[in-house]
PDB file of N, CA and C in Angstrom:
ATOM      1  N   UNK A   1      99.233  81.248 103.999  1.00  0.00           N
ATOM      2  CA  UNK A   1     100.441  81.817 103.398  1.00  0.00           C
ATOM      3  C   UNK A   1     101.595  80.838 103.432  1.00  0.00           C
ATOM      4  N   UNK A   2     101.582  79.991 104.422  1.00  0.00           N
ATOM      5  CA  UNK A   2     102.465  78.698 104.312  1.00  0.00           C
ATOM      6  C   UNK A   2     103.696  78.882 105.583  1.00  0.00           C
ATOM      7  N   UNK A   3     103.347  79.849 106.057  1.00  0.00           N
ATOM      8  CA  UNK A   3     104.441  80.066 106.886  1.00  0.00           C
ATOM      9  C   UNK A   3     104.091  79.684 108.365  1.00  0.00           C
ATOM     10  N   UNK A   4     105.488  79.581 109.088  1.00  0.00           N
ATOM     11  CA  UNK A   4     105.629  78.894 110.127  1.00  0.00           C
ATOM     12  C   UNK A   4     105.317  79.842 111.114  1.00  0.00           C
ATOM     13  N   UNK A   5     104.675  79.684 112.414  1.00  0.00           N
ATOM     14  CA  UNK A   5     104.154  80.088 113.297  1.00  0.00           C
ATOM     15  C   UNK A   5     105.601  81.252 113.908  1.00  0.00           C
ATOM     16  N   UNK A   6     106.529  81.056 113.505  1.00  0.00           N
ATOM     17  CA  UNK A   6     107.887  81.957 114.498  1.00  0.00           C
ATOM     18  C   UNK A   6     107.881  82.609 112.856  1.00  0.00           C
ATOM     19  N   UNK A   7     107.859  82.879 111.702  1.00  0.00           N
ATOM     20  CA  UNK A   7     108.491  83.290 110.542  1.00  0.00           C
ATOM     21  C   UNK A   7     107.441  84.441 110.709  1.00  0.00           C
ATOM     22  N   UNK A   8     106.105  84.576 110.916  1.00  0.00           N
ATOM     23  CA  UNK A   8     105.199  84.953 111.423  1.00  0.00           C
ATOM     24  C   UNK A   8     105.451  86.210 112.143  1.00  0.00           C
ATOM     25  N   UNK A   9     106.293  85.359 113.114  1.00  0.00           N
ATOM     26  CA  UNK A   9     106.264  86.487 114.053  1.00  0.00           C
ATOM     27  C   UNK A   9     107.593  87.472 113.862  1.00  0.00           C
ATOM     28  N   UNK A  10     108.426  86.953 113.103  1.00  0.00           N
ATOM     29  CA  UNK A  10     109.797  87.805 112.226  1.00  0.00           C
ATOM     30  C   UNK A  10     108.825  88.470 111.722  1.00  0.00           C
ATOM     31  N   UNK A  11     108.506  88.123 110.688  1.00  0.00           N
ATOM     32  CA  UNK A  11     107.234  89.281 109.455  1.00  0.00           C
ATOM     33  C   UNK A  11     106.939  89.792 110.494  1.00  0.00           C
ATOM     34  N   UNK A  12     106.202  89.983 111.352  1.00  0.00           N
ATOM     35  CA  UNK A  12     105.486  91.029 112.084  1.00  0.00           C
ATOM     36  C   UNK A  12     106.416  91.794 113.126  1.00  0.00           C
ATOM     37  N   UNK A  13     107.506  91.418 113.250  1.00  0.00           N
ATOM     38  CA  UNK A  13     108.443  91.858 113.859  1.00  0.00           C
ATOM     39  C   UNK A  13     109.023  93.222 112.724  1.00  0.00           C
ATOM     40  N   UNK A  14     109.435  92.827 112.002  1.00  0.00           N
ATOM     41  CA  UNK A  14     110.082  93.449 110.516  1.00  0.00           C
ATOM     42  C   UNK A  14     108.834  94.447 109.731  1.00  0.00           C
ATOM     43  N   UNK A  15     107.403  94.053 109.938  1.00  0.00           N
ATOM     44  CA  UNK A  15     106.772  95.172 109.454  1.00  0.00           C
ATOM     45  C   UNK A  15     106.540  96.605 110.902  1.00  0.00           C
ATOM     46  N   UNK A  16     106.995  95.494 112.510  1.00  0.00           N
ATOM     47  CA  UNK A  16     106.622  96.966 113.140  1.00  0.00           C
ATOM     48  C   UNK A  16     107.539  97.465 113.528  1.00  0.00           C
ATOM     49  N   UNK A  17     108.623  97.506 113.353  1.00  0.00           N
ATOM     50  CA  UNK A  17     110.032  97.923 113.297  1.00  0.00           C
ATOM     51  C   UNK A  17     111.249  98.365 112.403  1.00  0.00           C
ATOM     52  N   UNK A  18     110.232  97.754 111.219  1.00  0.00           N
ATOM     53  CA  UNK A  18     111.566  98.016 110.322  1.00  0.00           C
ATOM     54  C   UNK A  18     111.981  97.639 110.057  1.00  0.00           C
ATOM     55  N   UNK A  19     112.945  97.917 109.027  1.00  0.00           N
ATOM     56  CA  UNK A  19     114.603  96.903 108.194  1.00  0.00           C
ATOM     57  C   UNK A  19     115.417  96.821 109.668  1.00  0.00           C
ATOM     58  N   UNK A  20     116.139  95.450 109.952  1.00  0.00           N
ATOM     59  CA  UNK A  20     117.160  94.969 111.302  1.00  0.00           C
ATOM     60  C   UNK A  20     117.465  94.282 110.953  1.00  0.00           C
ATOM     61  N   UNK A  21     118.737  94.019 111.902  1.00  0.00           N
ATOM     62  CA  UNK A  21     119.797  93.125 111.674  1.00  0.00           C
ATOM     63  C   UNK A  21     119.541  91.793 112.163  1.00  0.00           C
ATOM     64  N   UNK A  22     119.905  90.685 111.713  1.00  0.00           N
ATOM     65  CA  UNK A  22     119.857  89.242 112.698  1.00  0.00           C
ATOM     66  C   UNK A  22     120.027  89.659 113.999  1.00  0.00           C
ATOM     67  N   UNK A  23     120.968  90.454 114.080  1.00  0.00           N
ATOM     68  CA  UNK A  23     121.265  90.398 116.103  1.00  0.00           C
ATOM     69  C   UNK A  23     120.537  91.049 116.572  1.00  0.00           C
ATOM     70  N   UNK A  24     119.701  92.032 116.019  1.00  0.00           N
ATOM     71  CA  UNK A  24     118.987  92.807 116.291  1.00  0.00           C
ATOM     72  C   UNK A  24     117.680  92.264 116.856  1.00  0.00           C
ATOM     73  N   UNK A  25     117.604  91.477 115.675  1.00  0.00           N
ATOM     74  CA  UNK A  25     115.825  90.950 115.995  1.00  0.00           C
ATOM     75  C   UNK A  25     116.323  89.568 117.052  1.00  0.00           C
ATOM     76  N   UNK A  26     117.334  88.916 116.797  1.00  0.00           N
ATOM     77  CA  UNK A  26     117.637  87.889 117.731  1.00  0.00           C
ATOM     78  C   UNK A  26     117.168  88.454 119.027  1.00  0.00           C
ATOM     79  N   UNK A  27     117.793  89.756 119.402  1.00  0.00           N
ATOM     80  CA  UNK A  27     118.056  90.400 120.636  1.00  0.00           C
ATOM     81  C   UNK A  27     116.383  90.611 121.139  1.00  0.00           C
ATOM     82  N   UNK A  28     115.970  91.437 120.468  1.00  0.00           N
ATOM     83  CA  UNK A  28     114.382  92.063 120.455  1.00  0.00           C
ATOM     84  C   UNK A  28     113.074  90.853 120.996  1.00  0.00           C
ATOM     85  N   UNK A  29     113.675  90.248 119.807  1.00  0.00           N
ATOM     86  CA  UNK A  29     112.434  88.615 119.855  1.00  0.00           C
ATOM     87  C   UNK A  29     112.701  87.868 121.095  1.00  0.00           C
ATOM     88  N   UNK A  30     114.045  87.807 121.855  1.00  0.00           N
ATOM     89  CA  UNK A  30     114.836  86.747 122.859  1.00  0.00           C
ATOM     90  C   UNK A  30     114.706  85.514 122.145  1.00  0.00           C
ATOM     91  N   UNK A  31     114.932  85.049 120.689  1.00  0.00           N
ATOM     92  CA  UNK A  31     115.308  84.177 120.181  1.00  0.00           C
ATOM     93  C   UNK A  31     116.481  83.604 119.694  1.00  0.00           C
ATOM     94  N   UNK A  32     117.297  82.649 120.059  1.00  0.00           N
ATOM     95  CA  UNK A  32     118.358  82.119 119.295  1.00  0.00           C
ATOM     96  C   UNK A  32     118.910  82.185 118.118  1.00  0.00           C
ATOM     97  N   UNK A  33     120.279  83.175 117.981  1.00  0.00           N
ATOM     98  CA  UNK A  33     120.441  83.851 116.146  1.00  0.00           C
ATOM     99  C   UNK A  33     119.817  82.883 115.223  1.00  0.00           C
ATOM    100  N   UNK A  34     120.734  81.675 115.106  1.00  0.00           N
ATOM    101  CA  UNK A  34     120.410  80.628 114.579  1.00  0.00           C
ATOM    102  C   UNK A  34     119.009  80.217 113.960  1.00  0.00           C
ATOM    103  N   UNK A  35     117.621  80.057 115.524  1.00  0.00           N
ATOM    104  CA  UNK A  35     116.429  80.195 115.032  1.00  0.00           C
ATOM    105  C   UNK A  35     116.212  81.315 114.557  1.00  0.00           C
ATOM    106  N   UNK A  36     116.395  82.772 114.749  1.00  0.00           N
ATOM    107  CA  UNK A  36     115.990  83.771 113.680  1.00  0.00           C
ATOM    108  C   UNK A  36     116.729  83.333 112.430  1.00  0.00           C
ATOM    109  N   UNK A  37     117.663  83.315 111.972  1.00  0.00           N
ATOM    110  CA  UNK A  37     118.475  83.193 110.792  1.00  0.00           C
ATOM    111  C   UNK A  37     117.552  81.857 109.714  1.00  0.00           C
ATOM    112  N   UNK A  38     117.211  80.589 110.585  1.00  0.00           N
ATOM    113  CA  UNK A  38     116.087  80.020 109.743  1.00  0.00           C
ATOM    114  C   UNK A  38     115.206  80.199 109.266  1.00  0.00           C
ATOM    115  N   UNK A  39     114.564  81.349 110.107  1.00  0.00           N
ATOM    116  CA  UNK A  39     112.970  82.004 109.888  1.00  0.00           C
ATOM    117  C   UNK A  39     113.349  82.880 109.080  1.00  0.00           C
ATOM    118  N   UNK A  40     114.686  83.422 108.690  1.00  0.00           N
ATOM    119  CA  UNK A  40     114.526  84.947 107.694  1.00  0.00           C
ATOM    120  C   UNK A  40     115.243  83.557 106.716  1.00  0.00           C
ATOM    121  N   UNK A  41     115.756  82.866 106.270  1.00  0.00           N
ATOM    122  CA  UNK A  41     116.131  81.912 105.193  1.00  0.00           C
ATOM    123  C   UNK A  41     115.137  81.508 104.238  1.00  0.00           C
ATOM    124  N   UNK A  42     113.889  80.792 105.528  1.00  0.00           N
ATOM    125  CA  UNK A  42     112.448  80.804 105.054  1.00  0.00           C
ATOM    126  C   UNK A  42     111.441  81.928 104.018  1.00  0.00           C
ATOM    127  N   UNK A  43     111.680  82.902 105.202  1.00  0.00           N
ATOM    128  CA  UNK A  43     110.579  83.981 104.241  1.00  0.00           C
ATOM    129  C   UNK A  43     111.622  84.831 103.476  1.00  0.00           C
ATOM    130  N   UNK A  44     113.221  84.411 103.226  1.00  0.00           N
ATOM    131  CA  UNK A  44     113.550  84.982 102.192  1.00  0.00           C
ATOM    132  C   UNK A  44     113.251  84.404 100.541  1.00  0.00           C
ATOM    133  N   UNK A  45     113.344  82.639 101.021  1.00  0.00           N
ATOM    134  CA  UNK A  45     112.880  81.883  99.947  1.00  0.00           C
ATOM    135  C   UNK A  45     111.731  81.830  99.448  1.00  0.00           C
ATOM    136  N   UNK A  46     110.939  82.601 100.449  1.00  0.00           N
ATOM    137  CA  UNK A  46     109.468  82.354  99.960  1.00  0.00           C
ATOM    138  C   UNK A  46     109.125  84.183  99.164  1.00  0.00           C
ATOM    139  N   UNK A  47     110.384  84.886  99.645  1.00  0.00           N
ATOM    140  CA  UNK A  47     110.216  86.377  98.471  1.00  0.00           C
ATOM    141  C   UNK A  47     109.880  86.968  99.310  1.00  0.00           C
ATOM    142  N   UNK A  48     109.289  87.416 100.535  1.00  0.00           N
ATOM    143  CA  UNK A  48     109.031  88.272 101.911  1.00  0.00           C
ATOM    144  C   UNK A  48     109.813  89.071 102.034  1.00  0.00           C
ATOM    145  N   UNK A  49     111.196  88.854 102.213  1.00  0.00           N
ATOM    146  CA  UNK A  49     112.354  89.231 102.618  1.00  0.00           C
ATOM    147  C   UNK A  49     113.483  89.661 101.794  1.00  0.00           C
ATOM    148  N   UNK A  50     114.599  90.590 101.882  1.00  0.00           N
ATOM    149  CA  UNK A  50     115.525  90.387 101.705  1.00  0.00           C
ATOM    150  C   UNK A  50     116.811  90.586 102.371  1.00  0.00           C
ATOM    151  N   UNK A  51     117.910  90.463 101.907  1.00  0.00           N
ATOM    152  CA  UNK A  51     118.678  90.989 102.827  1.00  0.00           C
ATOM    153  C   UNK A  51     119.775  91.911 101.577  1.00  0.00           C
ATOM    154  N   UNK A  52     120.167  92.845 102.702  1.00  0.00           N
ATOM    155  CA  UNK A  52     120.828  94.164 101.973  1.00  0.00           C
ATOM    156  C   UNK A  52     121.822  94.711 102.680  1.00  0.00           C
ATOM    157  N   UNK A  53     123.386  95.074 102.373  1.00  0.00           N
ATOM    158  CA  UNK A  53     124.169  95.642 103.029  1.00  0.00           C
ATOM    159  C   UNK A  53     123.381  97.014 104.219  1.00  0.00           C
ATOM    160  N   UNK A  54     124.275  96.738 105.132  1.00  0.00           N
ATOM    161  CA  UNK A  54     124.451  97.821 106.508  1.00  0.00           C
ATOM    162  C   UNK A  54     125.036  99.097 105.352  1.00  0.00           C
ATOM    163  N   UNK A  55     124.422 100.114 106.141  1.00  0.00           N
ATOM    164  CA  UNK A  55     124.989 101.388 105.135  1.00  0.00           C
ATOM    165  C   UNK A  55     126.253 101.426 105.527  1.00  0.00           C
ATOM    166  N   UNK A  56     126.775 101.145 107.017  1.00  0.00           N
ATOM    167  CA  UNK A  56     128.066 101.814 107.707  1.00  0.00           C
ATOM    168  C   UNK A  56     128.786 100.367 108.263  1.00  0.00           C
ATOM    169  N   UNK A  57     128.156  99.489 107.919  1.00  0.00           N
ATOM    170  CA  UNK A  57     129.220  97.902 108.513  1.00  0.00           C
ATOM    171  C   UNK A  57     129.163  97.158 107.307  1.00  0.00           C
ATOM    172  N   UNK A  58     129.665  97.232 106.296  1.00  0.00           N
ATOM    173  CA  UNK A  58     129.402  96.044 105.470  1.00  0.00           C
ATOM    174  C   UNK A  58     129.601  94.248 106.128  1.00  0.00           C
ATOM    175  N   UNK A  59     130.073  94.068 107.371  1.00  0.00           N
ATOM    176  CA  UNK A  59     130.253  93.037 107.652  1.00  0.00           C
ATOM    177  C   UNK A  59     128.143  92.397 108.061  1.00  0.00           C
ATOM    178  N   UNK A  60     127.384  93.244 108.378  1.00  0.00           N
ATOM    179  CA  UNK A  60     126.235  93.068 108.828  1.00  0.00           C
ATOM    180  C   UNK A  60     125.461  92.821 107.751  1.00  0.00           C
ATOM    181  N   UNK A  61     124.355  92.549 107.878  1.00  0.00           N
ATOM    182  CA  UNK A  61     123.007  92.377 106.819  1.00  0.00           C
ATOM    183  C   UNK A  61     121.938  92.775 107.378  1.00  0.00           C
ATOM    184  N   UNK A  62     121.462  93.974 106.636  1.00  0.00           N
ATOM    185  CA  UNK A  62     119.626  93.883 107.125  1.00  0.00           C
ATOM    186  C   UNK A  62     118.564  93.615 106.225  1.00  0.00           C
ATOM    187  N   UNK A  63     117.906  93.171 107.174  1.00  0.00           N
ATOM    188  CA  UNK A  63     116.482  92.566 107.011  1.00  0.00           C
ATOM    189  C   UNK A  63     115.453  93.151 106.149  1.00  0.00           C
ATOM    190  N   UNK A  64     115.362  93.556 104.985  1.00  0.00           N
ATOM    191  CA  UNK A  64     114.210  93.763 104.714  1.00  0.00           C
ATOM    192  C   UNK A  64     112.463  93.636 104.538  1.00  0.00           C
ATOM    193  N   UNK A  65     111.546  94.006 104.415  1.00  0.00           N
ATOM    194  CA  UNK A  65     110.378  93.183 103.593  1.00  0.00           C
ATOM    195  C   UNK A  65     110.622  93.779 102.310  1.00  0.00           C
ATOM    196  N   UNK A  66     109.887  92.829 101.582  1.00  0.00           N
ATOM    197  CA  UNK A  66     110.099  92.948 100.178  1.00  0.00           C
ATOM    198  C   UNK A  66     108.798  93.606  99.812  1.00  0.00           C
ATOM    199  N   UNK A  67     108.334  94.095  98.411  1.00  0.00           N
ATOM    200  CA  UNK A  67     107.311  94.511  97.927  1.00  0.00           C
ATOM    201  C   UNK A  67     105.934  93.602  98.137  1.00  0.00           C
ATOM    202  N   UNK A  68     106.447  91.918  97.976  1.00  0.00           N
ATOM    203  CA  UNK A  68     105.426  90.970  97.871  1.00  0.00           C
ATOM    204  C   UNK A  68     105.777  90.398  99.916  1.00  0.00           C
ATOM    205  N   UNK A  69     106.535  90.702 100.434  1.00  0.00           N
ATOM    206  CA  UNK A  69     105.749  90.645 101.688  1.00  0.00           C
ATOM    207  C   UNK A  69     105.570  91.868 102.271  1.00  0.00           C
ATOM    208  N   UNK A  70     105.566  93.399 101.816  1.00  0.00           N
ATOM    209  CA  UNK A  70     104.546  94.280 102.234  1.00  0.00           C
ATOM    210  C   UNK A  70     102.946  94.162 101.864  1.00  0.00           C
ATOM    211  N   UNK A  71     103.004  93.605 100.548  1.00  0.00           N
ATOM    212  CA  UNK A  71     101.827  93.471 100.237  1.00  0.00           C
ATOM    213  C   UNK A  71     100.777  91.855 100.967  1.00  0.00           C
ATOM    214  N   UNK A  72     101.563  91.556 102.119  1.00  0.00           N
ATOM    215  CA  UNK A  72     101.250  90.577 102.235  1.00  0.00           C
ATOM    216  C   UNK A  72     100.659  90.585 103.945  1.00  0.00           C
ATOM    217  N   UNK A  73     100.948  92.089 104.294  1.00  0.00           N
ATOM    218  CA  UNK A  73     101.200  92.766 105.791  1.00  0.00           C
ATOM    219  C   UNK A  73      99.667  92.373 106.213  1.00  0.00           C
ATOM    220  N   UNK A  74      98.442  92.554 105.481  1.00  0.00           N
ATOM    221  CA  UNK A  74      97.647  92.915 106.010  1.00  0.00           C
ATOM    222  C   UNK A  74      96.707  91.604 106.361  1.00  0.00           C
ATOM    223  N   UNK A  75      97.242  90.576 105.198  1.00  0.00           N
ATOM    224  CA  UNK A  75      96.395  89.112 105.502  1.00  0.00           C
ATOM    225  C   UNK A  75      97.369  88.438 106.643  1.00  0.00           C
ATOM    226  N   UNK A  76      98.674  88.563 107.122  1.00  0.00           N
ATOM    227  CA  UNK A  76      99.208  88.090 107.976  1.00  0.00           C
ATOM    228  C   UNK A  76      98.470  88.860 109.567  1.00  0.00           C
ATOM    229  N   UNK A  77      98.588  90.515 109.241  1.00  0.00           N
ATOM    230  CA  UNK A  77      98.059  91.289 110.642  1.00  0.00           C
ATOM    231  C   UNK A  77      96.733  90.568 111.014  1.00  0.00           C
ATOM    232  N   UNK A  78      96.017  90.261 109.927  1.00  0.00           N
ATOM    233  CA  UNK A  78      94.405  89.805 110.009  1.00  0.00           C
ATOM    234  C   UNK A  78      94.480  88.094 110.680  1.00  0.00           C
ATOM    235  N   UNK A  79      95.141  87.200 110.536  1.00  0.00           N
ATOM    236  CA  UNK A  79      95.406  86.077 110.514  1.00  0.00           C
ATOM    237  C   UNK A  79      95.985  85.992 112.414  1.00  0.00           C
ATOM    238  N   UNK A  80      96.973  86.944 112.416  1.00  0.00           N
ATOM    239  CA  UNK A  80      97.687  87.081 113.804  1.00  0.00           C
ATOM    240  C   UNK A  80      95.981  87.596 114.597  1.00  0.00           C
ATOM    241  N   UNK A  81      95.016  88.898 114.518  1.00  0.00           N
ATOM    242  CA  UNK A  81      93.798  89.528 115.145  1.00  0.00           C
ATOM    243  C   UNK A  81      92.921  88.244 115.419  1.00  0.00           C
ATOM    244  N   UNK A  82      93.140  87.697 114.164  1.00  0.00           N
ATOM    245  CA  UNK A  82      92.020  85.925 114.716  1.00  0.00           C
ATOM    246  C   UNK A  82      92.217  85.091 115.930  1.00  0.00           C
ATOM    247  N   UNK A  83      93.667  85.124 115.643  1.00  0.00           N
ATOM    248  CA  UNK A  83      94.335  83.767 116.526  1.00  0.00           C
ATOM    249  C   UNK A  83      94.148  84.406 118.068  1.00  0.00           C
ATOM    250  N   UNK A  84      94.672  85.558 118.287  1.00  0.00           N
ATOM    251  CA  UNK A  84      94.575  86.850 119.409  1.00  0.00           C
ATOM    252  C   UNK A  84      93.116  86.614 119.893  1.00  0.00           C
ATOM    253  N   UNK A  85      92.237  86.783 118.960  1.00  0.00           N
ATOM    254  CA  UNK A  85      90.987  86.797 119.040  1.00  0.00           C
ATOM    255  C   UNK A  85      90.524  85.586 119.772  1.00  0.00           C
ATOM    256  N   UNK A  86      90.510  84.694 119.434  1.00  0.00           N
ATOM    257  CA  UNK A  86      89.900  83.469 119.265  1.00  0.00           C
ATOM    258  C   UNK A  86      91.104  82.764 120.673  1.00  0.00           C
ATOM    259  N   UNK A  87      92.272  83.454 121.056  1.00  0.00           N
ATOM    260  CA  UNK A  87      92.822  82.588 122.304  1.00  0.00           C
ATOM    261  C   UNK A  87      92.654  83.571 123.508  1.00  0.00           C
ATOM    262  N   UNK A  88      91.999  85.086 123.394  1.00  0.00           N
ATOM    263  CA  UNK A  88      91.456  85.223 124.901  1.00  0.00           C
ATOM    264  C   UNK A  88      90.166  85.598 125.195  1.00  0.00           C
ATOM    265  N   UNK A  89      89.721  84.171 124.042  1.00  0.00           N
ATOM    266  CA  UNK A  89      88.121  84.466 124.179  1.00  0.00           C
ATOM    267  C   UNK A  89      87.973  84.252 125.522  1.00  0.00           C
ATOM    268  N   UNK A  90      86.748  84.952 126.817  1.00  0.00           N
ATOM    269  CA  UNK A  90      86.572  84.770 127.958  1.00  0.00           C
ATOM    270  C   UNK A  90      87.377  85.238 128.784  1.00  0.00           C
ATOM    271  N   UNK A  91      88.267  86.186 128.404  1.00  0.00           N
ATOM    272  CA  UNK A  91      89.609  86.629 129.116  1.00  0.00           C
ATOM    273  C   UNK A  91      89.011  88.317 128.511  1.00  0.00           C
ATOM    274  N   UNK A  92      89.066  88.732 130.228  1.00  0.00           N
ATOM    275  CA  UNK A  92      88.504  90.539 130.126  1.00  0.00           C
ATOM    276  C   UNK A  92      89.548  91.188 129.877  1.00  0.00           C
ATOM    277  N   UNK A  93      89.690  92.230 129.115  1.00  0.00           N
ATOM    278  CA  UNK A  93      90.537  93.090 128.642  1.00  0.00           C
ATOM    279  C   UNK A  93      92.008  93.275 129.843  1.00  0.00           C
ATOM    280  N   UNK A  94      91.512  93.788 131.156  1.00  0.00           N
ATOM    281  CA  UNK A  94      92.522  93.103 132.129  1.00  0.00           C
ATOM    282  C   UNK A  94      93.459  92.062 132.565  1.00  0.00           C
ATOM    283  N   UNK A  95      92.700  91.170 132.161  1.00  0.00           N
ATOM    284  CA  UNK A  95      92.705  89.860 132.441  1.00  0.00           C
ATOM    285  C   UNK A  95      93.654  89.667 131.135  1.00  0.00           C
ATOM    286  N   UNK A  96      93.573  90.001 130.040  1.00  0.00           N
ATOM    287  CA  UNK A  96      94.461  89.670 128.858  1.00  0.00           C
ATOM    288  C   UNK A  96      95.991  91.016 128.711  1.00  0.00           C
ATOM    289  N   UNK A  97      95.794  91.763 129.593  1.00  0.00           N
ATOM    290  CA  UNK A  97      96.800  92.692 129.899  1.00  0.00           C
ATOM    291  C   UNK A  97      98.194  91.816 130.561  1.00  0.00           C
ATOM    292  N   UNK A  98      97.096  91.401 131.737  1.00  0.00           N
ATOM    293  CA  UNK A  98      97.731  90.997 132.717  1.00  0.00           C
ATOM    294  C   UNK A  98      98.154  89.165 132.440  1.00  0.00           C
ATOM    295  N   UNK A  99      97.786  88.914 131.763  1.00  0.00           N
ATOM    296  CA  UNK A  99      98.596  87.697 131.433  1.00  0.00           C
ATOM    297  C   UNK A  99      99.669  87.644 130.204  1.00  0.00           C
ATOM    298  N   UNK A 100      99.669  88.746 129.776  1.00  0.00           N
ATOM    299  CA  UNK A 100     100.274  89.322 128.312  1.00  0.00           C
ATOM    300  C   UNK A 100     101.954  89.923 129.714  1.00  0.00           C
ATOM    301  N   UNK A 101     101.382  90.593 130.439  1.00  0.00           N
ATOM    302  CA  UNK A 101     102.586  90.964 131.715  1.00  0.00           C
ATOM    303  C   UNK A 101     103.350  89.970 132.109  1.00  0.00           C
ATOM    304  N   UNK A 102     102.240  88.912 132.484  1.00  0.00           N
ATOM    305  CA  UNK A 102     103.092  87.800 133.486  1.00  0.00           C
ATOM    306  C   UNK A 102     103.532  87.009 132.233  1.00  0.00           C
ATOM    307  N   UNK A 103     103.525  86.540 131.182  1.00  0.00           N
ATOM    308  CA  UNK A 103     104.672  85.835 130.186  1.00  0.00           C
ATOM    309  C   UNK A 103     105.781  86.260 129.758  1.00  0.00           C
ATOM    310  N   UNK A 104     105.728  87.663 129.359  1.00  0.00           N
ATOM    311  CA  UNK A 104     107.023  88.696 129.314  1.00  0.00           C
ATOM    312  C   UNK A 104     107.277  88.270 130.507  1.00  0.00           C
ATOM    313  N   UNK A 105     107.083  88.355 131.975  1.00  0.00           N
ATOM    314  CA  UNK A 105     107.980  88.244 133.116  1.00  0.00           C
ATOM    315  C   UNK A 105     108.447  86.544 133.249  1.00  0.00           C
ATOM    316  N   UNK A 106     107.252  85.594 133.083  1.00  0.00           N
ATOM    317  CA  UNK A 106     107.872  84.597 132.628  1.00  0.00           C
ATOM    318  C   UNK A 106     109.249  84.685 131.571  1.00  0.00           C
ATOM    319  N   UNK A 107     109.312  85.285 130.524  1.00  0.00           N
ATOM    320  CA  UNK A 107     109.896  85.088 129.670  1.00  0.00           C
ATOM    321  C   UNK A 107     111.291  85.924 130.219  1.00  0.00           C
ATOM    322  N   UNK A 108     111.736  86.743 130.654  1.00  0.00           N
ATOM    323  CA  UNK A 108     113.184  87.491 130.835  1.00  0.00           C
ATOM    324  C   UNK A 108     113.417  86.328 132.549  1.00  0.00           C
ATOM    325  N   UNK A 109     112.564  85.539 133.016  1.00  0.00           N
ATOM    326  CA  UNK A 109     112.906  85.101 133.850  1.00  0.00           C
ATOM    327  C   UNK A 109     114.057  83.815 133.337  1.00  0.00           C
ATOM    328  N   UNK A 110     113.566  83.754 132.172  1.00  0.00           N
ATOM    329  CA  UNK A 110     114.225  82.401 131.787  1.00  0.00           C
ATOM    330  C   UNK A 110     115.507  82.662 131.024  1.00  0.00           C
ATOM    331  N   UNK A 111     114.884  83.678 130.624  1.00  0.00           N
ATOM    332  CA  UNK A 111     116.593  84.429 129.219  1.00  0.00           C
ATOM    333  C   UNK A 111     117.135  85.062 130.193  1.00  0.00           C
ATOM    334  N   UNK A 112     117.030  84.958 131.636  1.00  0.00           N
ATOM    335  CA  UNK A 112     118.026  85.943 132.596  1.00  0.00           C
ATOM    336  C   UNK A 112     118.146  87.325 132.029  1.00  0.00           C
ATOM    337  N   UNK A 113     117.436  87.888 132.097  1.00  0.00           N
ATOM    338  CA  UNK A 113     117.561  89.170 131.873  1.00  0.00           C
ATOM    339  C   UNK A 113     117.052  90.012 133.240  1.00  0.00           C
ATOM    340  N   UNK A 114     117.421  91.045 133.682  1.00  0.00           N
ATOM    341  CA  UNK A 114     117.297  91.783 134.941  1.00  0.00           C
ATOM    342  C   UNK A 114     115.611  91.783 134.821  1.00  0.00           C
ATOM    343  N   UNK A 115     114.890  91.371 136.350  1.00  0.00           N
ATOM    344  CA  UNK A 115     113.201  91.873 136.287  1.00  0.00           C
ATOM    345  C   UNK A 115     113.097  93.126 136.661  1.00  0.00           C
ATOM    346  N   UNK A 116     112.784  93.949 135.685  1.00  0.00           N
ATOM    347  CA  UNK A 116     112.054  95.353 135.908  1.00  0.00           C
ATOM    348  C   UNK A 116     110.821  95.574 136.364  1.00  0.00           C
ATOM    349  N   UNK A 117     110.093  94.587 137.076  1.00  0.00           N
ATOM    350  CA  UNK A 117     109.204  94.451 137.423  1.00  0.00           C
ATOM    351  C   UNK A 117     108.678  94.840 138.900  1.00  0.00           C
TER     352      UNK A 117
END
């Protein structure tokens, strides 16, 4: 599809959530506005996306998918099941729980976010 490994994960962010805002998904993803704002620039140019007034902030923008990246949901979901697939080959269903746990905890360790853990 041509897209970048993080634009990827916006699209799949945006098909399991919904129309959102940059700060929104910035917030959600723990990615840098900036790097989200490239990745929705990307799959807006590539027709995935659009962006559309806030019903109640016109200062905001949300995120849409477009017709041609809904229709595009299912070779990306299939593409993401491979990669999933194919990186915990040898890794028991536990075993892929539990390392899926400890990177999220890796991960709010580093964005300082409180461990709920």
């Amino acid at each position: 599809m041509g897209l970048h490994f993080a634009e990827a994960l916006v699209f799949l962010y945006l098909n399991s959530r919904g129309p959102s805002s940059l700060a929104e998904m910035a917030r959600e993803m723990r990615f840098a506005h900036p790097s989200v704002l490239r990745h929705i620039d990307g799959l807006e140019k590539a027709g995935y996306v659009s962006r559309k007034p806030h019903p109640k902030d016109r200062r905001v923008k949300v995120i849409h998918l477009t017709a041609k990246g809904k229709a595009q949901v299912k070779t990306v979901m299939d593409i993401a099941k491979s990669i999933h697939k194919k990186a915990t080959t040898g890794f028991s269903p536990k075993k892929t729980e539990q390392l899926g746990a400890d990177l999220m905890h890796l991960i709010r360790n580093l964005d300082g976010s409180k461990n709920d853990t």
